[in-house]
Structure formats: C-alpha cells, structure tokens
C-alpha atoms as a PDB file:
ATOM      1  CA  UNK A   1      14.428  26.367 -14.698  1.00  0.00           C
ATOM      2  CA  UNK A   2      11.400  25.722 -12.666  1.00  0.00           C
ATOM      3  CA  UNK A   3      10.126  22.581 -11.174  1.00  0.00           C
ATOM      4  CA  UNK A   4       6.382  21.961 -11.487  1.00  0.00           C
ATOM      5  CA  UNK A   5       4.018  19.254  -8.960  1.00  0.00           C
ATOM      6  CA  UNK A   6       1.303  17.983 -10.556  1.00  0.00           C
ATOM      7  CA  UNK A   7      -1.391  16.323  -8.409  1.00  0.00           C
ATOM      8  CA  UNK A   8      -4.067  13.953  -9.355  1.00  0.00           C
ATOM      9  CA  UNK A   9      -6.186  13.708  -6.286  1.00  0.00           C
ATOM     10  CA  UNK A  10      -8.188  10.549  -4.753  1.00  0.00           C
ATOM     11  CA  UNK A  11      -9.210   9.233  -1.851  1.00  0.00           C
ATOM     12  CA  UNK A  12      -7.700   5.933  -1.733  1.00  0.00           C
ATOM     13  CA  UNK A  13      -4.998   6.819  -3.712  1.00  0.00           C
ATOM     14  CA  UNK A  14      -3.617  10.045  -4.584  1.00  0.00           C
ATOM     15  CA  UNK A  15      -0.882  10.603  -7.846  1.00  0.00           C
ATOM     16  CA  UNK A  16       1.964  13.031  -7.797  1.00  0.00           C
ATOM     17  CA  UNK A  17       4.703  13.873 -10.196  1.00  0.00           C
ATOM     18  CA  UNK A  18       7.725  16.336 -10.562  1.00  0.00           C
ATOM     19  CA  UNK A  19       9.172  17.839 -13.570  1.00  0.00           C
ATOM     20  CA  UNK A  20      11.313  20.168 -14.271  1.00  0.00           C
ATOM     21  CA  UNK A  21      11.201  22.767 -17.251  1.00  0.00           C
ATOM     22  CA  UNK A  22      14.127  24.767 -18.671  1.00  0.00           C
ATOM     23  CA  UNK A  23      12.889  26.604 -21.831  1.00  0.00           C
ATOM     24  CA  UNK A  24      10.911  24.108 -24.237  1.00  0.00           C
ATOM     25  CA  UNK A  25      12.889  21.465 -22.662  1.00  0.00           C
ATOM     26  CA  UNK A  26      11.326  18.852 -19.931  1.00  0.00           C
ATOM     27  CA  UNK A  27      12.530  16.832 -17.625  1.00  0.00           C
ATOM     28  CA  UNK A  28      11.221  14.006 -15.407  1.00  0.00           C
ATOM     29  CA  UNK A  29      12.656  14.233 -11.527  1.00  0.00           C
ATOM     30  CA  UNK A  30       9.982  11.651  -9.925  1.00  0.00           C
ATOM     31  CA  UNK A  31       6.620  10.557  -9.358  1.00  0.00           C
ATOM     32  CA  UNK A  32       4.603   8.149  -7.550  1.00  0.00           C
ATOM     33  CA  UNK A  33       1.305   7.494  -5.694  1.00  0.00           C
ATOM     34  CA  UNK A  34       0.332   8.018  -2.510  1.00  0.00           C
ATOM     35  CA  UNK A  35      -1.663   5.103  -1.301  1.00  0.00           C
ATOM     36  CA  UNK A  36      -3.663   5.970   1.412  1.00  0.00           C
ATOM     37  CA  UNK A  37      -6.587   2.731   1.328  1.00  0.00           C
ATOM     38  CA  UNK A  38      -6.754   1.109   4.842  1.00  0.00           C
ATOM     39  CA  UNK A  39      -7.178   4.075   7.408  1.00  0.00           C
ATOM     40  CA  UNK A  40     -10.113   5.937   8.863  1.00  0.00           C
ATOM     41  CA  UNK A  41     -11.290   9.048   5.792  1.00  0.00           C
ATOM     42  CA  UNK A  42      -9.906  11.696   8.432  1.00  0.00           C
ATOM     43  CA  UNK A  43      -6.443   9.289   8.739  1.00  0.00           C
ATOM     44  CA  UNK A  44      -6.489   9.569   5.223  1.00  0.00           C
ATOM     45  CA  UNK A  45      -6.864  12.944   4.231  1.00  0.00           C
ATOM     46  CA  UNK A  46      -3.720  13.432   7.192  1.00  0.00           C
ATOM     47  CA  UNK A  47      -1.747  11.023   5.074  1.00  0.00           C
ATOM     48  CA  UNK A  48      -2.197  13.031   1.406  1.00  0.00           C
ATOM     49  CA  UNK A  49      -1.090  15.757   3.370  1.00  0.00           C
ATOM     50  CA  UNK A  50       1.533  14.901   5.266  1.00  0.00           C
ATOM     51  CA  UNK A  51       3.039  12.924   2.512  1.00  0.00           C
ATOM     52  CA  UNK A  52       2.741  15.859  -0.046  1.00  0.00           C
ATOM     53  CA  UNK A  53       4.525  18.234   2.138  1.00  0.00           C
ATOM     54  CA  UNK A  54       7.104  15.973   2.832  1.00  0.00           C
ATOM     55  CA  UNK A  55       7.541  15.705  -0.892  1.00  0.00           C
ATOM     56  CA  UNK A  56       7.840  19.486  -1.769  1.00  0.00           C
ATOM     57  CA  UNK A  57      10.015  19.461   0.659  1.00  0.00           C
ATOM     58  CA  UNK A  58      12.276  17.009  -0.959  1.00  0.00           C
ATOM     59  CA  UNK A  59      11.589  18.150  -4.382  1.00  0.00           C
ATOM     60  CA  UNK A  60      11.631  21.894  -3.454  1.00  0.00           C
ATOM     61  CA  UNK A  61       9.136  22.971  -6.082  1.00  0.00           C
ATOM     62  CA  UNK A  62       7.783  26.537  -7.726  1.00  0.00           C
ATOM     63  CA  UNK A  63       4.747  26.081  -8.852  1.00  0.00           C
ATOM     64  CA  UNK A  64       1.660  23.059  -8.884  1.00  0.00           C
ATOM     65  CA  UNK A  65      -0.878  21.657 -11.101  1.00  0.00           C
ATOM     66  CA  UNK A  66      -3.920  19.866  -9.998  1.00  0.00           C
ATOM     67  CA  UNK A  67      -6.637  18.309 -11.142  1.00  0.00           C
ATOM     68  CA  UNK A  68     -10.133  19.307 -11.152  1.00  0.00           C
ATOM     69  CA  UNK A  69     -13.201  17.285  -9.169  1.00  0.00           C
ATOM     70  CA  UNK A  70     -15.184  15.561 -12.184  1.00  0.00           C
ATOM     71  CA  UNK A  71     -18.433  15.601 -10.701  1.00  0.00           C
ATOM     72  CA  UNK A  72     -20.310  11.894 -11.973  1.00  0.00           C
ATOM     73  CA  UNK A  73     -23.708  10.297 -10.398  1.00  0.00           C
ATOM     74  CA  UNK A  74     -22.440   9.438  -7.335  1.00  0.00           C
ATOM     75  CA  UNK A  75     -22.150  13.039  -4.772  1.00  0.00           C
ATOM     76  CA  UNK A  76     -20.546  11.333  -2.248  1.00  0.00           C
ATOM     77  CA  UNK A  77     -17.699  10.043  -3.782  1.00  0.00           C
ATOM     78  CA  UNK A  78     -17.440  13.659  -5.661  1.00  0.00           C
ATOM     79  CA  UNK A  79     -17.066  14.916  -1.706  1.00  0.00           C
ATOM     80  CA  UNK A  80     -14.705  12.742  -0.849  1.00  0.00           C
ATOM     81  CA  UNK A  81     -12.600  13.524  -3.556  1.00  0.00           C
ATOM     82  CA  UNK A  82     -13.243  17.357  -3.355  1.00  0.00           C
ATOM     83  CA  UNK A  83     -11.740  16.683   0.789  1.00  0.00           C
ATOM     84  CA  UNK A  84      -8.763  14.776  -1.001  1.00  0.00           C
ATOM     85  CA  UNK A  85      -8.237  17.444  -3.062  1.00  0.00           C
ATOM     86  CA  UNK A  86      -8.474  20.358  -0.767  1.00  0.00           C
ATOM     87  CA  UNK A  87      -5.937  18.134   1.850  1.00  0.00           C
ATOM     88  CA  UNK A  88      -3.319  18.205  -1.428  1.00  0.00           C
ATOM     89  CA  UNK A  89      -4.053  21.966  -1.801  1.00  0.00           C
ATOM     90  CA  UNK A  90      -3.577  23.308   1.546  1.00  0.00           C
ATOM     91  CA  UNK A  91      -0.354  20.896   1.358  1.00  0.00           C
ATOM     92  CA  UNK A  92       0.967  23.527  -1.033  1.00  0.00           C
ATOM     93  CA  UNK A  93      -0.296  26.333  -0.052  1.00  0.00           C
ATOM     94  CA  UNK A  94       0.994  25.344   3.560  1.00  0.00           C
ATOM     95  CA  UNK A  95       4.690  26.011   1.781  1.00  0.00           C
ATOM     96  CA  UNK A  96       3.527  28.939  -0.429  1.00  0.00           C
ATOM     97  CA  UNK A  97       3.132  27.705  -3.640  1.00  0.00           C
ATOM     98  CA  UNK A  98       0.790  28.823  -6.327  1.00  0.00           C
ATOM     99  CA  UNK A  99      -1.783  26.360  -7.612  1.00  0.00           C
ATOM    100  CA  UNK A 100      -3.609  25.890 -10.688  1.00  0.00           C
ATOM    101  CA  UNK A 101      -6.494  24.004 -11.729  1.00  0.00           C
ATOM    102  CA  UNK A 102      -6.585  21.444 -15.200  1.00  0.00           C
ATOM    103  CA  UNK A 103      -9.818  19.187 -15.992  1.00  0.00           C
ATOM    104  CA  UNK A 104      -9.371  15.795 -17.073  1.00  0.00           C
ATOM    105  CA  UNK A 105     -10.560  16.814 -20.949  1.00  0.00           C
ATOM    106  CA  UNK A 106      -8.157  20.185 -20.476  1.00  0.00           C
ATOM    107  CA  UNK A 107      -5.106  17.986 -19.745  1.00  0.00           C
ATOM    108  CA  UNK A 108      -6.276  14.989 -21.966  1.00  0.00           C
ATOM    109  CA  UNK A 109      -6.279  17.686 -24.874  1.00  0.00           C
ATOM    110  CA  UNK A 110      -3.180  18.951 -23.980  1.00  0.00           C
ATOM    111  CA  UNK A 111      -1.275  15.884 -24.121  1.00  0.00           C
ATOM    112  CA  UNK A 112      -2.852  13.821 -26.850  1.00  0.00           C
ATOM    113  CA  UNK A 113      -5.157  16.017 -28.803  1.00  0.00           C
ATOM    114  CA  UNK A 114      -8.531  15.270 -28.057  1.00  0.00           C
ATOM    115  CA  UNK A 115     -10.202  15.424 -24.385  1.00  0.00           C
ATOM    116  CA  UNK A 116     -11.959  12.344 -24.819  1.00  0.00           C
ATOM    117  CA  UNK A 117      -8.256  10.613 -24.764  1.00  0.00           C
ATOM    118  CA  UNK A 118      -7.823   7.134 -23.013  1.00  0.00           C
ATOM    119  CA  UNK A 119      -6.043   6.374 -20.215  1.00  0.00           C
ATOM    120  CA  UNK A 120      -3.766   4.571 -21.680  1.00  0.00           C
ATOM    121  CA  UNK A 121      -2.676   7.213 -24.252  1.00  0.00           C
ATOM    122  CA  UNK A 122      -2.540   9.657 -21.812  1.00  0.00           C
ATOM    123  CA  UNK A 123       0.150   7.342 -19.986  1.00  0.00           C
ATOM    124  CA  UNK A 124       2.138   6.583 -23.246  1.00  0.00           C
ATOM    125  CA  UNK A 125       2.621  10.376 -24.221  1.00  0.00           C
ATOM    126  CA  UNK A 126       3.403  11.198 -20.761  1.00  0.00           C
ATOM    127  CA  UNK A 127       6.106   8.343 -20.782  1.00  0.00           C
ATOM    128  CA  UNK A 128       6.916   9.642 -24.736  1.00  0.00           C
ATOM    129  CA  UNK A 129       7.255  13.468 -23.718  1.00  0.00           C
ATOM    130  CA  UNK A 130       9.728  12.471 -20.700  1.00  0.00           C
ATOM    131  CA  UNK A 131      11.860   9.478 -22.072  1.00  0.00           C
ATOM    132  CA  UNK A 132      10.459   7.191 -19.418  1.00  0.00           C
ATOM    133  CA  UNK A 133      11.315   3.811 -20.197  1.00  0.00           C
ATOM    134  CA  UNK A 134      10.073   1.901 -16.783  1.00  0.00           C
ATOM    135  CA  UNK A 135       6.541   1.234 -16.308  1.00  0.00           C
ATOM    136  CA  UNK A 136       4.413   4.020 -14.127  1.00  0.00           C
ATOM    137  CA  UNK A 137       1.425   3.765 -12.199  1.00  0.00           C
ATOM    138  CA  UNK A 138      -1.924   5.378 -13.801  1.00  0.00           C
ATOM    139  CA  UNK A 139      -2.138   7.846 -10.722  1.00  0.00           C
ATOM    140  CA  UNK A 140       1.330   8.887 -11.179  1.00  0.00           C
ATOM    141  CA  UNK A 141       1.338   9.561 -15.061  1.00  0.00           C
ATOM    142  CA  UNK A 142      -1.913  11.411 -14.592  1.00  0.00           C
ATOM    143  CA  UNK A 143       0.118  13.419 -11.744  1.00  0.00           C
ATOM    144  CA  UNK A 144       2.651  14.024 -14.629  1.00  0.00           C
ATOM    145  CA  UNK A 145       0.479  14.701 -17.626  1.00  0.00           C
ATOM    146  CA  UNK A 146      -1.553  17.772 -14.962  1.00  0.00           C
ATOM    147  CA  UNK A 147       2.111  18.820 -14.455  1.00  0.00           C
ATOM    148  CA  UNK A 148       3.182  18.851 -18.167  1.00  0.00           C
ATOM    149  CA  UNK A 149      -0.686  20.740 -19.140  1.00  0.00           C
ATOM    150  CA  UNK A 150       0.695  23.340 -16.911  1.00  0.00           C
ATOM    151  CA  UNK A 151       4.800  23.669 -18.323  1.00  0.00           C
ATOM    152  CA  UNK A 152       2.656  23.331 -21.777  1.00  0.00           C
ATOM    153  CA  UNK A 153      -0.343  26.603 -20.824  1.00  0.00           C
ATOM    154  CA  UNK A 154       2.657  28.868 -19.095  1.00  0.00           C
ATOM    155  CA  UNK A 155       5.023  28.333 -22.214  1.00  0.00           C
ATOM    156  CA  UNK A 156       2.040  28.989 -24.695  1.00  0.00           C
ATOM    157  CA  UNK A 157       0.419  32.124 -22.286  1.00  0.00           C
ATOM    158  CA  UNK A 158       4.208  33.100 -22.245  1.00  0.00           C
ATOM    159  CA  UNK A 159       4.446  33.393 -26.115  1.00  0.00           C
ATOM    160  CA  UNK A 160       0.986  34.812 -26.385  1.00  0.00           C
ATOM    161  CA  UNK A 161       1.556  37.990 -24.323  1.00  0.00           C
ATOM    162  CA  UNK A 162       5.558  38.172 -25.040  1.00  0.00           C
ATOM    163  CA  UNK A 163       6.496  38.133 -21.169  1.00  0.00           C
ATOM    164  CA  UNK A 164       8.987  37.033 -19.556  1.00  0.00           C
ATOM    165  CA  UNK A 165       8.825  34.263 -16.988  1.00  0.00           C
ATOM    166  CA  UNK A 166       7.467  35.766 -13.357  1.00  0.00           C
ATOM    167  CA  UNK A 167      10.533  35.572 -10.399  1.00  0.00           C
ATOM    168  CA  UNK A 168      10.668  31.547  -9.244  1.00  0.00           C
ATOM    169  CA  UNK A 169      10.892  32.568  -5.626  1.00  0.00           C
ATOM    170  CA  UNK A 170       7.824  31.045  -3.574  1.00  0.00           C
ATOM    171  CA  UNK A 171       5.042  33.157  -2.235  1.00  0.00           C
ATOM    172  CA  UNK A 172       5.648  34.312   1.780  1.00  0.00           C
ATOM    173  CA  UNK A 173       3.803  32.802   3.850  1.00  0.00           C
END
C-alpha cells in the first residue's frame, strides 16, 4: 500500500489531498485547503510550506503529485503561482519524497476522459472514484484528482513494462 499527496498549488489558496492505494483499490485518508489570503506574499509562501510539512508529517506519505503552472495572459500571477508551487515542492522534498508533475488537461483526461473537462466533473468523479459523500472544496478535489492521475499513470506504467512496484521507503535526505 502506498499513500500518495496530491497538490494543487495557489497563492491564496493552496489544495491538498491524501489517498491511499493498495492494488487497483483506492482509498480516501483526507484533504483540504490551505488558505493562505490575508498575509504578506513572503508570509504566504511560509504558510504553504509550513502547513504541507506538517501534513506529511501527519499523513506520512511515499510519493506526491502536483500540478503544473498553466501559464494564461497575465505573467505575474503565473510567478506567483510558480513561487506557490516551488514553496509546496521543497515542502516534500524537505522530507524526501519524490514528486511528479500532472497538467490540468493530463489529470482532467485522466479522470473524466477529455482534458477540456469542467470543474465540476472533475469534482464529481473524484467524489465517485473515492465514495465521498460530504461536500469538498474545489482546491481540495483538484488536490485529489492530481493524486488519483498519479495512483492511475504508476498502475498503467506498472502494467506496461510488467514491474513490480519500486521499495516504498522515502528517499535519504
């Protein structure tokens, strides 16, 4: 069994989520957002941090998922949300885990079948695929959709080359 973070990164406000995947077989442990709106940038990017770490932590994961920057018109919200999202990496690579990277239309695709998926149906596989009955925030079923991309493209990668999942132990630091 390994437990996987998924991380969909912002400024203001950051999503996470935790799963858990045994086999074909996945498992919601928690998610949530990490809200981060009325401080300084700098006081902000401390918070995603500090806040992640103290998750994995908690959550003791093996591996993470994270969005990639979608770079629109405006270049300097893309670099604030490139800092945001380089706070949540070094968050994980600060207790040796391995990262990889999902865009929107990758995980969108994933999860629904077509990268040009809506929010919303994003939200209602993710709640689908994990028997969540309560409401979750958009951050936080993003966070779990980047998480379940990643169970999903090990499991498939897996089957392609006929390996055998890698040792779960984290990297040393």
């Amino acid at each position: 069994m390994a437990i996987i973070l998924g991380i969909d990164p912002g400024s203001r406000v950051t999503g996470y989520g935790f799963i858990s995947v045994d086999g074909n077989k996945l498992k919601y442990i928690d998610c949530g957002c990490i809200n981060a709106q009325s401080k300084t940038f700098p006081e902000r990017l401390g918070k995603i941090h500090n806040e992640l770490c103290n998750l994995i932590e908690l959550h003791a994961p093996q591996q993470a998922a994270i969005e990639e920057v979608f770079v629109g018109r405006n270049a300097s919200s893309a670099l604030k949300l490139g800092q945001a999202r380089g706070a949540a990496m070094v968050a994980c690579l600060s207790h040796g885990l391995l990262i990889e990277e999902y865009s929107a239309r990758q995980v969108k695709l994933a999860l629904v079948g077509t990268g040009a998926a809506a929010k919303n149906q994003v939200q209602y596989m993710v709640k689908a695929l994990l028997r969540i009955s309560d409401n979750i925030a958009e951050d936080a079923a993003d966070a779990l959709a980047i998480a379940i991309c990643h169970a999903n493209t090990q499991a498939g990668l897996m089957r392609i080359t006929g390996s055998k999942p890698t040792s779960k132990k984290r990297l040393s630091s």
